[in-house]
PDB file of N, CA and C in Angstrom:
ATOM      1  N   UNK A   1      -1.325  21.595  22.722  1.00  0.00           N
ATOM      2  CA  UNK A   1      -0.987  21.747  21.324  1.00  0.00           C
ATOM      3  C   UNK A   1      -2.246  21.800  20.466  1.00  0.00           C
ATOM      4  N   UNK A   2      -3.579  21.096  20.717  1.00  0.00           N
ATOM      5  CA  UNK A   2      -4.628  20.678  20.298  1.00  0.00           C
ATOM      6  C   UNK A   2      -5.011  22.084  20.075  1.00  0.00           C
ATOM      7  N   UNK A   3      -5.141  22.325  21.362  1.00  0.00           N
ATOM      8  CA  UNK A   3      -5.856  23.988  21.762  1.00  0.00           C
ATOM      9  C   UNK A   3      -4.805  25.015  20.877  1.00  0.00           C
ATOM     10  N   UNK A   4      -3.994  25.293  20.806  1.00  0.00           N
ATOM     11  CA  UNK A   4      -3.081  26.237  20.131  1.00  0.00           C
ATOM     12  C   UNK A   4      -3.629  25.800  18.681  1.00  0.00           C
ATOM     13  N   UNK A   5      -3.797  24.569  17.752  1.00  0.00           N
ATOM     14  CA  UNK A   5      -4.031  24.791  16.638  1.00  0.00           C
ATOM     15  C   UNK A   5      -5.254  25.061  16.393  1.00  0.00           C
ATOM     16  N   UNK A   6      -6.321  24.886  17.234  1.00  0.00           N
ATOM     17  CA  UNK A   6      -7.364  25.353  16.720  1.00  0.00           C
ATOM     18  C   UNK A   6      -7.771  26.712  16.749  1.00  0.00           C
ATOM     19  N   UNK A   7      -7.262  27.348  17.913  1.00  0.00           N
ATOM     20  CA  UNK A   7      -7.130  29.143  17.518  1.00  0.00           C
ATOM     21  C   UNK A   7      -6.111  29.186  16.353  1.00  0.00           C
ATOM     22  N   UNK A   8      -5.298  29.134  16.279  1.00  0.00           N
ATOM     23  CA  UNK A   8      -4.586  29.821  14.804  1.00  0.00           C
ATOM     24  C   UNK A   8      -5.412  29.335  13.614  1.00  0.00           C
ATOM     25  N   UNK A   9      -6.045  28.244  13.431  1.00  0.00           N
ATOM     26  CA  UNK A   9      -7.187  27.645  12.407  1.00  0.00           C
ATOM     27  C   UNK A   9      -8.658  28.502  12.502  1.00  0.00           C
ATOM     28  N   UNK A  10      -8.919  28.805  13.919  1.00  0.00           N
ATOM     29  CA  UNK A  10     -10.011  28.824  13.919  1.00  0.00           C
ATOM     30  C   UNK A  10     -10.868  27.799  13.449  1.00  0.00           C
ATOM     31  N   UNK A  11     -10.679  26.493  14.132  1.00  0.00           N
ATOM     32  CA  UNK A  11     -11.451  25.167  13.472  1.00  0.00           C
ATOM     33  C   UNK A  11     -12.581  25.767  13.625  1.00  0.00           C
ATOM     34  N   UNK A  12     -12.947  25.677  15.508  1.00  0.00           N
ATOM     35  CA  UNK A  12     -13.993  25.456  15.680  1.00  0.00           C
ATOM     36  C   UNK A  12     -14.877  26.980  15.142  1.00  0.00           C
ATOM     37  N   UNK A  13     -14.354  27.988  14.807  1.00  0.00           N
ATOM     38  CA  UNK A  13     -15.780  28.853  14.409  1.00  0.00           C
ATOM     39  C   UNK A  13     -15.978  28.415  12.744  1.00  0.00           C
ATOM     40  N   UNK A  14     -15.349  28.235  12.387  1.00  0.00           N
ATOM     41  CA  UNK A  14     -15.500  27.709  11.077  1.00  0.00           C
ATOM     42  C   UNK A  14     -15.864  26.050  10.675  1.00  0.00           C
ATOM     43  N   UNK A  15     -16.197  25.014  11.619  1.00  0.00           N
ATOM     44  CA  UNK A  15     -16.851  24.432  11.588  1.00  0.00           C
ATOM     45  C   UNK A  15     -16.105  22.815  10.922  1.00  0.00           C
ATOM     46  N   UNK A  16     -15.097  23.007  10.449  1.00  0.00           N
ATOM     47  CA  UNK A  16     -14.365  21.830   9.885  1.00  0.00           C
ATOM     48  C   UNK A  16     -14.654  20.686  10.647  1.00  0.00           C
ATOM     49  N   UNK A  17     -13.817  21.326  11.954  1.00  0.00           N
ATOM     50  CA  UNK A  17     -13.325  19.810  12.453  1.00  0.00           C
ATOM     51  C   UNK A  17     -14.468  20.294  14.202  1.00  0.00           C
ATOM     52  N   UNK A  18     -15.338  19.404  14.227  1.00  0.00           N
ATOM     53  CA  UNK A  18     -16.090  19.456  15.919  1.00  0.00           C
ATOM     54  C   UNK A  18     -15.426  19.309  16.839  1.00  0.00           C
ATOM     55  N   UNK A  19     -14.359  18.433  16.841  1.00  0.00           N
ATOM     56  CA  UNK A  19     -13.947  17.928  18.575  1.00  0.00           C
ATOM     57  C   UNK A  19     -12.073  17.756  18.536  1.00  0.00           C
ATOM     58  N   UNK A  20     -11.743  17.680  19.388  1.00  0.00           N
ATOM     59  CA  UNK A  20     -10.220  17.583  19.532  1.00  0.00           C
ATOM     60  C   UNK A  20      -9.831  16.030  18.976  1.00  0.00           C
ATOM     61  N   UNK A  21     -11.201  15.026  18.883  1.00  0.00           N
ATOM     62  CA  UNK A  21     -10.948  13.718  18.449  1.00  0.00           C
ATOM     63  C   UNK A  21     -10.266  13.756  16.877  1.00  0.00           C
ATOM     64  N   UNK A  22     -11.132  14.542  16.175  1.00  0.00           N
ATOM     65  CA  UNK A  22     -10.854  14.901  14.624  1.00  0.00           C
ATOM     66  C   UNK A  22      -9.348  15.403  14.308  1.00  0.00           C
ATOM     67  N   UNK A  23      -9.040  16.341  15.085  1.00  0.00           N
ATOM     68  CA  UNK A  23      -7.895  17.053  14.811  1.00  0.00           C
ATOM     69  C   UNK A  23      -6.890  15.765  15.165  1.00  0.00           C
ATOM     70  N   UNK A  24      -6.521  14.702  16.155  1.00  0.00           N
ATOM     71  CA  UNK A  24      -6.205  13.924  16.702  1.00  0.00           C
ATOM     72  C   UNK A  24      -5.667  12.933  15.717  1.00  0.00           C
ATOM     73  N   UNK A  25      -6.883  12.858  15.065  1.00  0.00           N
ATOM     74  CA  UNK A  25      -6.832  11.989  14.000  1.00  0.00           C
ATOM     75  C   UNK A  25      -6.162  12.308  12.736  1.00  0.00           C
ATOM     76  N   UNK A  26      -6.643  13.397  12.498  1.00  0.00           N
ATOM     77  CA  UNK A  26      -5.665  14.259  11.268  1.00  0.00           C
ATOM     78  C   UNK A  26      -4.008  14.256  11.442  1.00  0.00           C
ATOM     79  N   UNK A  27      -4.243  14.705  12.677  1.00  0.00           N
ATOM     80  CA  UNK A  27      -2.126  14.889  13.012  1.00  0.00           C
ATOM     81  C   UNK A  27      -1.689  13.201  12.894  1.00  0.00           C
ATOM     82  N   UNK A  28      -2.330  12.671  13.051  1.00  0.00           N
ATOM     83  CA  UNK A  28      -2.341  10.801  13.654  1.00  0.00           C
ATOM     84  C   UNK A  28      -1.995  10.229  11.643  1.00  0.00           C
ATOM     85  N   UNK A  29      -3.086  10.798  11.015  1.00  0.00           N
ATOM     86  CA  UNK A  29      -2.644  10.322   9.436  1.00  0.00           C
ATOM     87  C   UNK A  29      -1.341  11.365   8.791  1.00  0.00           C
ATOM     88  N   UNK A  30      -1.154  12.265   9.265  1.00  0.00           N
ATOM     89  CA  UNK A  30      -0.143  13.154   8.742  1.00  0.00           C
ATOM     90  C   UNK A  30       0.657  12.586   9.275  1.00  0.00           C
ATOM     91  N   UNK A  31       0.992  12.106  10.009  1.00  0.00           N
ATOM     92  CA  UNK A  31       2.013  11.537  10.935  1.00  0.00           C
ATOM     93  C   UNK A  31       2.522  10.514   9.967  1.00  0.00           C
ATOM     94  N   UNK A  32       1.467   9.268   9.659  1.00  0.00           N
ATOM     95  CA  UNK A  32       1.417   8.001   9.137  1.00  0.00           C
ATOM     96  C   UNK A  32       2.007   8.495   7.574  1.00  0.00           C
ATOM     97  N   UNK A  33       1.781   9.014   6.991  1.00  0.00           N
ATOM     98  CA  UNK A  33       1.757   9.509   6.017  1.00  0.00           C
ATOM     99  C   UNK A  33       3.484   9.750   5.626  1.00  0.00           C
ATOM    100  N   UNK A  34       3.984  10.720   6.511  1.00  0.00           N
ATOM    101  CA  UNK A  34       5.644  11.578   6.608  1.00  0.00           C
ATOM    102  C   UNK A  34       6.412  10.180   6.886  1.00  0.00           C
ATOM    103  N   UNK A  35       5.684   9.377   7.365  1.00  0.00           N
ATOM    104  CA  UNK A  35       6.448   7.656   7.892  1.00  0.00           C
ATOM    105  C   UNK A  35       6.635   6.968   6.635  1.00  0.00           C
ATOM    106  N   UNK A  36       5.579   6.782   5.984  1.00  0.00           N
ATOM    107  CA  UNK A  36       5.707   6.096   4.918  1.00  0.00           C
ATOM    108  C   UNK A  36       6.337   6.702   3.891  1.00  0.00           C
ATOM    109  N   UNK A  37       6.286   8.095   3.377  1.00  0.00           N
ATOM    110  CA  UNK A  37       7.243   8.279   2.667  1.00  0.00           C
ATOM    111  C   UNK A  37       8.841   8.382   3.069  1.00  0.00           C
ATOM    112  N   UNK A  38       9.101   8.769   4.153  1.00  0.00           N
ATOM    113  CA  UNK A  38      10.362   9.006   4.517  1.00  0.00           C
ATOM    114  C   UNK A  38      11.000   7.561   4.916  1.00  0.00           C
ATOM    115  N   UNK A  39      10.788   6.832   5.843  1.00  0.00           N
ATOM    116  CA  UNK A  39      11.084   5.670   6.343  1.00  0.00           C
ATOM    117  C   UNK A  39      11.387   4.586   5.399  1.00  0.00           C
ATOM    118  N   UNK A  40      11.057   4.637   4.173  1.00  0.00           N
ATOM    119  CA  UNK A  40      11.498   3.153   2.752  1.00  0.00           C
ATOM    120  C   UNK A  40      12.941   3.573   3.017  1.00  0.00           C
ATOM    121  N   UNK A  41      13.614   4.274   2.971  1.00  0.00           N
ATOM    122  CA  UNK A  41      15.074   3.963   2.406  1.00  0.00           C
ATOM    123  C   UNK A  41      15.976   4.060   3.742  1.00  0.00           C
ATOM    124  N   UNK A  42      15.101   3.862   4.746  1.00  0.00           N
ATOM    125  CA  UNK A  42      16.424   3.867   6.247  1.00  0.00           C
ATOM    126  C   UNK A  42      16.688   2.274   6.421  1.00  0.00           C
ATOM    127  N   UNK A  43      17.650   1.994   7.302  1.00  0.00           N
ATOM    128  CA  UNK A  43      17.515   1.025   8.228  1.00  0.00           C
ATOM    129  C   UNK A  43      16.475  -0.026   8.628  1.00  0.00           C
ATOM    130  N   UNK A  44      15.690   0.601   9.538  1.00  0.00           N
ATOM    131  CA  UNK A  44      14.728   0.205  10.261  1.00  0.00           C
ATOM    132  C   UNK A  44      13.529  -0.114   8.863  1.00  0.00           C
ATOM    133  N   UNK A  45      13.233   0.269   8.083  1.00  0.00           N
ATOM    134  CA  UNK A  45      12.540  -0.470   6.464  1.00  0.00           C
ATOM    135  C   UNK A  45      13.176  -1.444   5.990  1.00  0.00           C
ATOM    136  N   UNK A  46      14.273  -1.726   5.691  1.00  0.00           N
ATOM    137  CA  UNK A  46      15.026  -2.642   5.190  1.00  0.00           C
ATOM    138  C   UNK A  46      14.798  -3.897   6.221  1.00  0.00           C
ATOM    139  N   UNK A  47      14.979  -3.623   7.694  1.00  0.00           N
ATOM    140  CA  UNK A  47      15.221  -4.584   8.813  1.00  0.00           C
ATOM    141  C   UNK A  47      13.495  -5.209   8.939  1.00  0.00           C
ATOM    142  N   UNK A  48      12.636  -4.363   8.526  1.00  0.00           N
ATOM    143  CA  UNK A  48      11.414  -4.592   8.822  1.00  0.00           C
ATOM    144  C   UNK A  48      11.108  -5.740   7.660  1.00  0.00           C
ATOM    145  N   UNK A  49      11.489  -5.171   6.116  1.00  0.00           N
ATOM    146  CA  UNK A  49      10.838  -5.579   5.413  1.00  0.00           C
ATOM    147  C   UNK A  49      11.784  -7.273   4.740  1.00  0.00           C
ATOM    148  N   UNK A  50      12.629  -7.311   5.522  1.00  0.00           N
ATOM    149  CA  UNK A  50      13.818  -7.970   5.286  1.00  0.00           C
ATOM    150  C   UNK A  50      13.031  -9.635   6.435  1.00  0.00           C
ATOM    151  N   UNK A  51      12.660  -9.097   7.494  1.00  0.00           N
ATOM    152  CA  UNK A  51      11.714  -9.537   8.464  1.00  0.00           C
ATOM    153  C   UNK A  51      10.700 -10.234   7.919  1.00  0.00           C
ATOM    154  N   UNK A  52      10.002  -9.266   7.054  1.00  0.00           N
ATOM    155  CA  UNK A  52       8.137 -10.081   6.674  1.00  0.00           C
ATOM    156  C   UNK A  52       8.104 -10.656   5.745  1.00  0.00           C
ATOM    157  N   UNK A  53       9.687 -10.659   4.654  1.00  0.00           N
ATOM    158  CA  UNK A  53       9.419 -11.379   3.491  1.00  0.00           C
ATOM    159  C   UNK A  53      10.423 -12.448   3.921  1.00  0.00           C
ATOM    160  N   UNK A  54      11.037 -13.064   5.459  1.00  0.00           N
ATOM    161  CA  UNK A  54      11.311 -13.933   5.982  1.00  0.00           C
ATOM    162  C   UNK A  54      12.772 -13.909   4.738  1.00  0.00           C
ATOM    163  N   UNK A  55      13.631 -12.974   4.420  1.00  0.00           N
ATOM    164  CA  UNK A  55      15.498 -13.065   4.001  1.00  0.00           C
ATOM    165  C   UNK A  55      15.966 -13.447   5.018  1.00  0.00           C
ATOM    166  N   UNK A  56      15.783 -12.450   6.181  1.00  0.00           N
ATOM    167  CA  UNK A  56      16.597 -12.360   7.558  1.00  0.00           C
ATOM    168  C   UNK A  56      16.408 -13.990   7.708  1.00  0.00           C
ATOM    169  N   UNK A  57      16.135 -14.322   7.601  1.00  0.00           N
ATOM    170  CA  UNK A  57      15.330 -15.744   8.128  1.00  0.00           C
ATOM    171  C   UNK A  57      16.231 -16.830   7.631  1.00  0.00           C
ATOM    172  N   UNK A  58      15.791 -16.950   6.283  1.00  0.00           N
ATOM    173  CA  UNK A  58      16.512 -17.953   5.498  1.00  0.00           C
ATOM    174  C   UNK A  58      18.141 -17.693   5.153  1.00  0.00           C
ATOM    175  N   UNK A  59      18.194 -16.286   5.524  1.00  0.00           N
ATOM    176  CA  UNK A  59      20.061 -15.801   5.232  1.00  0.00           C
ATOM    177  C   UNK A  59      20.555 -16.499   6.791  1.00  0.00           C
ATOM    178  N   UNK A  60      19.568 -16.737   7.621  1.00  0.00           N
ATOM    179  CA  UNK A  60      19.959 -16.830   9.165  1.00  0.00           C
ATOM    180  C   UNK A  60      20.111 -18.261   9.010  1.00  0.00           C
ATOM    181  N   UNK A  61      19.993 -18.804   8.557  1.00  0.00           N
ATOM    182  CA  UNK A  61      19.802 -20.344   8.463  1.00  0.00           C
ATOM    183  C   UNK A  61      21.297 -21.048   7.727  1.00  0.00           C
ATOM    184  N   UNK A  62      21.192 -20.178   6.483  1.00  0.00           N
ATOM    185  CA  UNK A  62      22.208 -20.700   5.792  1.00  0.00           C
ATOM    186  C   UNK A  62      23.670 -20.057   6.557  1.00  0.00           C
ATOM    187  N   UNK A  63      23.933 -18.976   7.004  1.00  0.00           N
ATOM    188  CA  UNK A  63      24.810 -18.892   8.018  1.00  0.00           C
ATOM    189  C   UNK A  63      24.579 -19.847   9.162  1.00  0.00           C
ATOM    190  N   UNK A  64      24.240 -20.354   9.506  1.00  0.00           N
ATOM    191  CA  UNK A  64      24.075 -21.275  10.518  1.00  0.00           C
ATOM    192  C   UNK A  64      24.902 -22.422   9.879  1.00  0.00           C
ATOM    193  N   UNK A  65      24.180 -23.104   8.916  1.00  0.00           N
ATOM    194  CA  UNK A  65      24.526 -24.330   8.623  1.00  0.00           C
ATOM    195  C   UNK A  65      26.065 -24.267   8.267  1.00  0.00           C
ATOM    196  N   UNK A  66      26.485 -22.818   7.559  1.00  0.00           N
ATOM    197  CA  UNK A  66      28.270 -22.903   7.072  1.00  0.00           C
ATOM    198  C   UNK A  66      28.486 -22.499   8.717  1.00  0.00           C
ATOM    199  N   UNK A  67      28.392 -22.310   9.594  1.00  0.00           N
ATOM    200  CA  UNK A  67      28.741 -22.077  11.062  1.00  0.00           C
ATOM    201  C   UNK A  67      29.000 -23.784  11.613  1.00  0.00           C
ATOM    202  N   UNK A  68      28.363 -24.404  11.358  1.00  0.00           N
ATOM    203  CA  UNK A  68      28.384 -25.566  11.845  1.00  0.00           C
ATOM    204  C   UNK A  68      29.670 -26.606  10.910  1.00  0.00           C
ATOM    205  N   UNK A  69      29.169 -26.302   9.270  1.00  0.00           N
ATOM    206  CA  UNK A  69      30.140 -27.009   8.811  1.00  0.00           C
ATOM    207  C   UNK A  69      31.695 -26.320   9.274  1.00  0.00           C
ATOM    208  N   UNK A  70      32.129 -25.085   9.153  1.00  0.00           N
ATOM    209  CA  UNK A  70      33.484 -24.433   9.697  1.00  0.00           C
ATOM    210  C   UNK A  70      33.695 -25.330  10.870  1.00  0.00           C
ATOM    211  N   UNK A  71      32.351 -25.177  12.475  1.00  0.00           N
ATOM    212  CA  UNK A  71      33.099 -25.813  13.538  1.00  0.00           C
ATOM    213  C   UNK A  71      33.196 -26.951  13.642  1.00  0.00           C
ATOM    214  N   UNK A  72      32.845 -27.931  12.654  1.00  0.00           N
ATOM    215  CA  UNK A  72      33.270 -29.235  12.768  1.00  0.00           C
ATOM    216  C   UNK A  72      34.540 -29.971  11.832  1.00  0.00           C
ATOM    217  N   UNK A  73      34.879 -28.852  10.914  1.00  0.00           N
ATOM    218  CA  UNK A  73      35.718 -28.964  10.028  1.00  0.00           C
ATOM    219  C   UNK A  73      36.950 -29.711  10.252  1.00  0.00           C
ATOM    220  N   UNK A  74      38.000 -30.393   9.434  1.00  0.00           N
ATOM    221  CA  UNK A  74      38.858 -30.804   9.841  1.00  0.00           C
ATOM    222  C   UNK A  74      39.974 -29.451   9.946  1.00  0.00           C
ATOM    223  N   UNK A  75      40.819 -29.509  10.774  1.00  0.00           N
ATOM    224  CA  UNK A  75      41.131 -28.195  10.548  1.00  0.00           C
ATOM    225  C   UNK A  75      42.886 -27.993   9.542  1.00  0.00           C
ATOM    226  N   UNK A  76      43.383 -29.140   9.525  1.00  0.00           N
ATOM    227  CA  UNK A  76      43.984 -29.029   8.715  1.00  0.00           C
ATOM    228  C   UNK A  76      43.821 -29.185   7.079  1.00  0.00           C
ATOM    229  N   UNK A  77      42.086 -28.871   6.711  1.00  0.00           N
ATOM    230  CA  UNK A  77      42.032 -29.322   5.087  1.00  0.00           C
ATOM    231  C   UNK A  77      41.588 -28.060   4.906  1.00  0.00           C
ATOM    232  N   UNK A  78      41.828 -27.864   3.377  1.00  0.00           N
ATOM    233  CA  UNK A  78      41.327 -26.499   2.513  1.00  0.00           C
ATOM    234  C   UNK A  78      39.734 -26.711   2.545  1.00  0.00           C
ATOM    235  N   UNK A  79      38.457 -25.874   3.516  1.00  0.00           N
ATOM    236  CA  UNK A  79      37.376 -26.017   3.411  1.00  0.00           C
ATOM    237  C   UNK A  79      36.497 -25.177   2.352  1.00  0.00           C
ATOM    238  N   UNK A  80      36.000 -25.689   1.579  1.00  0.00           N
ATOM    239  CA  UNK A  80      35.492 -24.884   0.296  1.00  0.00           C
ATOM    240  C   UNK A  80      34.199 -24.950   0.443  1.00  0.00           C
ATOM    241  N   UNK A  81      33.250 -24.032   0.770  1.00  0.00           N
ATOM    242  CA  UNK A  81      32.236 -23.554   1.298  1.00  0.00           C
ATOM    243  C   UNK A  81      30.895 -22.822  -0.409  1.00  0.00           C
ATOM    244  N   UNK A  82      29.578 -23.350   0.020  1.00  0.00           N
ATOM    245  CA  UNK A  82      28.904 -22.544  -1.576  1.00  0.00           C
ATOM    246  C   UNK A  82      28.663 -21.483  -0.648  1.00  0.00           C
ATOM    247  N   UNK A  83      28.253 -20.349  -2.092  1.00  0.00           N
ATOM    248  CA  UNK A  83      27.886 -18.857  -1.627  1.00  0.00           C
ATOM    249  C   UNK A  83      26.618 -18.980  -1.031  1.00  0.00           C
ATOM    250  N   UNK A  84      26.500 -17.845  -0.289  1.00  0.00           N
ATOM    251  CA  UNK A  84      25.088 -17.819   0.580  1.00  0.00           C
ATOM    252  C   UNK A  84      24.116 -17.289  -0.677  1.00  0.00           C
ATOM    253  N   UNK A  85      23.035 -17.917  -0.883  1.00  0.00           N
ATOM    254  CA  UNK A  85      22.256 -17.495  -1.368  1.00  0.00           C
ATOM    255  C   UNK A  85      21.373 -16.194  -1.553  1.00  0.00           C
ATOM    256  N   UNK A  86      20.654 -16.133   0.043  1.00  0.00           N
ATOM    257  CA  UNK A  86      19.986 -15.412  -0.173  1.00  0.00           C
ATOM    258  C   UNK A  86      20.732 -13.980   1.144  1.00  0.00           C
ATOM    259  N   UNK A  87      20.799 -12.834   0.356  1.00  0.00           N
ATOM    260  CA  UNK A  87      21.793 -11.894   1.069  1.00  0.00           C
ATOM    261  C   UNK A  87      20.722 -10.296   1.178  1.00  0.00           C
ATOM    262  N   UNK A  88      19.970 -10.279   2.417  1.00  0.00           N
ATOM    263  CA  UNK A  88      19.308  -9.286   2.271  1.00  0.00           C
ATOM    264  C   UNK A  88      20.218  -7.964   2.581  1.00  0.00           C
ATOM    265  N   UNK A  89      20.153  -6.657   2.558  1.00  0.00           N
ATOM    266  CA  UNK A  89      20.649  -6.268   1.990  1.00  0.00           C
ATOM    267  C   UNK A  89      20.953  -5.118   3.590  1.00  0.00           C
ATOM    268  N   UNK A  90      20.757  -5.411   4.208  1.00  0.00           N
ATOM    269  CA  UNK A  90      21.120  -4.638   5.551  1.00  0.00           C
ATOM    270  C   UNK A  90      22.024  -5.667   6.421  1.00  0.00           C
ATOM    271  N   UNK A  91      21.917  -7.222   6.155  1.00  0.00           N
ATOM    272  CA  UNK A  91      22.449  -7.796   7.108  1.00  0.00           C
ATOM    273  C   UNK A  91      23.760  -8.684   6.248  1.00  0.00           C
ATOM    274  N   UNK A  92      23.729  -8.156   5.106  1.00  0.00           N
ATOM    275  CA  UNK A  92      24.607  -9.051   4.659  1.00  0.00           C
ATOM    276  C   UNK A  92      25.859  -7.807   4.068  1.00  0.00           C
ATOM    277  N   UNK A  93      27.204  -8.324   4.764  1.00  0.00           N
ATOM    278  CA  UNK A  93      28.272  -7.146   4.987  1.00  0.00           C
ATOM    279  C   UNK A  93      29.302  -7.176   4.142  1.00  0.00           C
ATOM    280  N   UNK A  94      29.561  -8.995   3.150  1.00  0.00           N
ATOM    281  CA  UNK A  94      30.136  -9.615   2.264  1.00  0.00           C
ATOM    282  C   UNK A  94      30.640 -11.219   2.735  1.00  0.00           C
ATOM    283  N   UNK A  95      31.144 -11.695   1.900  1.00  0.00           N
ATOM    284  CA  UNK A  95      31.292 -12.715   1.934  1.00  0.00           C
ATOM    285  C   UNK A  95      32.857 -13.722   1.515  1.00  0.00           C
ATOM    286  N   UNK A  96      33.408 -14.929   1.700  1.00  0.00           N
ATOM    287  CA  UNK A  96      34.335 -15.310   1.742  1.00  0.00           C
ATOM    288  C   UNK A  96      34.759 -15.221  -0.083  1.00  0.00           C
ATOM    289  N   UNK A  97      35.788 -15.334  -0.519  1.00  0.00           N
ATOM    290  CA  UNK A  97      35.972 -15.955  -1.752  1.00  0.00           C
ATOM    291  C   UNK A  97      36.296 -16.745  -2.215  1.00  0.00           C
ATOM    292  N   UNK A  98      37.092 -17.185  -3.632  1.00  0.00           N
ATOM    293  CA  UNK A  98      37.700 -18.155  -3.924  1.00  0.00           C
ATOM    294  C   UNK A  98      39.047 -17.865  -3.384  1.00  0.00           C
ATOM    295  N   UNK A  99      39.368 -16.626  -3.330  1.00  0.00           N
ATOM    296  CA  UNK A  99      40.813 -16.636  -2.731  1.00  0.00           C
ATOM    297  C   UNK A  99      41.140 -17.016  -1.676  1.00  0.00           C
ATOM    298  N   UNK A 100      41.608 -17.938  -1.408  1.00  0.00           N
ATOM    299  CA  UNK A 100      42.191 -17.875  -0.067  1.00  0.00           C
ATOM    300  C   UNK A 100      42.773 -16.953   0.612  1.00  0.00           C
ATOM    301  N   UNK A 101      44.136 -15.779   0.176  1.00  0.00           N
ATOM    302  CA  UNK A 101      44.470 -15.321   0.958  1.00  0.00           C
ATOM    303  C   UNK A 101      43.719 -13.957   0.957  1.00  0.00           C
ATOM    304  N   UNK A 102      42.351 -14.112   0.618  1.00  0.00           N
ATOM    305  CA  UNK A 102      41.681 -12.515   1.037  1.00  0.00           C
ATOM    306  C   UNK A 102      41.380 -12.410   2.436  1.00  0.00           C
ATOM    307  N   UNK A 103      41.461 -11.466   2.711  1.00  0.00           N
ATOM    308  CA  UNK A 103      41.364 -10.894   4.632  1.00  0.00           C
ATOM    309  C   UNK A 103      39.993 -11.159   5.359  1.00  0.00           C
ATOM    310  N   UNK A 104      39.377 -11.061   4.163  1.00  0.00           N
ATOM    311  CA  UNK A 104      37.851 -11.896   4.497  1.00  0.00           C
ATOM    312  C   UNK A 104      37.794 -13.611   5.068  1.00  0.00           C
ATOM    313  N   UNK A 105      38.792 -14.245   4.191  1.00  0.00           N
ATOM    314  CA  UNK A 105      38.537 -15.517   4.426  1.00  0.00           C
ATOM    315  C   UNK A 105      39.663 -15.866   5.599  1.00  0.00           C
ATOM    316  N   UNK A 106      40.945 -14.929   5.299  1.00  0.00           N
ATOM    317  CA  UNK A 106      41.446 -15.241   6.365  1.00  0.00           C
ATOM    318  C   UNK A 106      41.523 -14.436   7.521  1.00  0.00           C
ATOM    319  N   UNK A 107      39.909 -13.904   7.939  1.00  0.00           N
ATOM    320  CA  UNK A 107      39.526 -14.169   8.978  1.00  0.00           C
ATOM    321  C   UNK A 107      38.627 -14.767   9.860  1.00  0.00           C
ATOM    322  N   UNK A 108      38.040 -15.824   8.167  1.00  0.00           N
ATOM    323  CA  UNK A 108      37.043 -16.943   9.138  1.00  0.00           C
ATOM    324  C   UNK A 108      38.082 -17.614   9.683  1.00  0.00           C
ATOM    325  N   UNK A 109      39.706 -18.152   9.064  1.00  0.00           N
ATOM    326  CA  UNK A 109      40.576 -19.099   9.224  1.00  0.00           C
ATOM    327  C   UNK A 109      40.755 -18.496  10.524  1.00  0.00           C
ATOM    328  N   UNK A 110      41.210 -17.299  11.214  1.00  0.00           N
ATOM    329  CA  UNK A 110      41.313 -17.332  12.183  1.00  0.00           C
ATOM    330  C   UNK A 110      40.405 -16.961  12.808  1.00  0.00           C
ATOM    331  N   UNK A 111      39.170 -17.648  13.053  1.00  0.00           N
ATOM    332  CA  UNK A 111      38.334 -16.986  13.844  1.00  0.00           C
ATOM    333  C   UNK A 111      37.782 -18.661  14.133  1.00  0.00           C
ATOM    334  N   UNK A 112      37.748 -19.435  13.092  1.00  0.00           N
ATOM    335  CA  UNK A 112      37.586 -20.791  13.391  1.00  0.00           C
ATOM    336  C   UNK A 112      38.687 -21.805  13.546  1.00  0.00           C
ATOM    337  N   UNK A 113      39.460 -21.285  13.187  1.00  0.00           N
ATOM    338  CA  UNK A 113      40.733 -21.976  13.915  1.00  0.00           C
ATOM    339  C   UNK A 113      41.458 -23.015  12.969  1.00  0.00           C
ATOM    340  N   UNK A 114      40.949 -22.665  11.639  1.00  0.00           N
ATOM    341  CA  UNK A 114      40.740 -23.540  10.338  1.00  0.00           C
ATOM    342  C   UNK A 114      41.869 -23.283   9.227  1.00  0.00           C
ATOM    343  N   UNK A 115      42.751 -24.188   8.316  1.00  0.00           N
ATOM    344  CA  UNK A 115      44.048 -23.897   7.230  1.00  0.00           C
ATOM    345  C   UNK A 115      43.457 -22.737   6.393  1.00  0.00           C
ATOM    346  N   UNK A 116      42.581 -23.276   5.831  1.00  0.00           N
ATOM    347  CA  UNK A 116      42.111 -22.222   4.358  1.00  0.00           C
ATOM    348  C   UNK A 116      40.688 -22.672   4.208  1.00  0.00           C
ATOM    349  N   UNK A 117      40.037 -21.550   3.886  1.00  0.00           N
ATOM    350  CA  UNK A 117      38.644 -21.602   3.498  1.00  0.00           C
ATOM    351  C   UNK A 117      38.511 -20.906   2.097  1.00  0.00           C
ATOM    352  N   UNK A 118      37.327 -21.369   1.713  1.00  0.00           N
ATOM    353  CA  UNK A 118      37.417 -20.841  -0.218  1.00  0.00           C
ATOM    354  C   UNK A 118      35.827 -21.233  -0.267  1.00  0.00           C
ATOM    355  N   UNK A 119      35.449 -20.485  -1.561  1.00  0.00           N
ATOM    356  CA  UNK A 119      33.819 -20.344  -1.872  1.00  0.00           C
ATOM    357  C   UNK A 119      33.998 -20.874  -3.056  1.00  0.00           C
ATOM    358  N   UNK A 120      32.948 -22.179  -3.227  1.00  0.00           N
ATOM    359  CA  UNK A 120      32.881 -22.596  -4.300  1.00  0.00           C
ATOM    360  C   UNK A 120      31.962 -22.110  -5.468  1.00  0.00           C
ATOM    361  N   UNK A 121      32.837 -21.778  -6.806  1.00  0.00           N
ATOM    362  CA  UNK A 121      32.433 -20.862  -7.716  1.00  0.00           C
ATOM    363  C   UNK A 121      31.760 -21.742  -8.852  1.00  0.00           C
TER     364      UNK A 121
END
């Protein structure tokens, strides 16, 4: 590929670029370049950047801790749960309400085995 662009360029009679290292490097920042602009608004940016500013992290935690309060719950009481705080924005899909009979909550109830769950407002 190296060799094919430098005949259609004619690097080397024209003197730009000396060695296949240069050109290497050029395709290597063009590359870097089409990444950074294109890549902010996918998935894999969100998951990254969701990562280094440690959301994933602390959203992982506080699901944990309402994971623990649900499985120890009594299971015949109305469990009223606070909102998750921090909700980055790839991993967080929604959340329980005050309603009880929303399909959301009643499917932590059946998924933990629990009367009624509710988010305290």
């Amino acid at each position: 590929f190296i060799k094919y662009f430098e005949n259609i360029v004619h690097i080397k009679k024209i003197g730009i670029i000396k060695n296949k290292l240069h050109v290497k490097n050029i395709l290597f920042l063009l590359l870097i370049f089409y990444l950074i602009f294109t890549i902010k608004h996918t998935s894999t940016y969100k998951a990254i950047s969701s990562t280094i500013d440690k959301t994933a992290y602390y959203y992982s935690l506080e699901k944990y801790k309402r994971h623990n309060i649900l499985s120890n719950a009594n299971k015949n009481a109305i469990i009223e749960l606070e909102p998750i705080s921090i909700k980055p924005n790839l991993l967080e899909y929604g959340d329980i309400t005050n309603n009880t009979n929303s399909w959301i909550n009643k499917s932590f109830c059946d998924y933990y085995n629990i009367y009624k769950v509710k988010l305290i407002e």
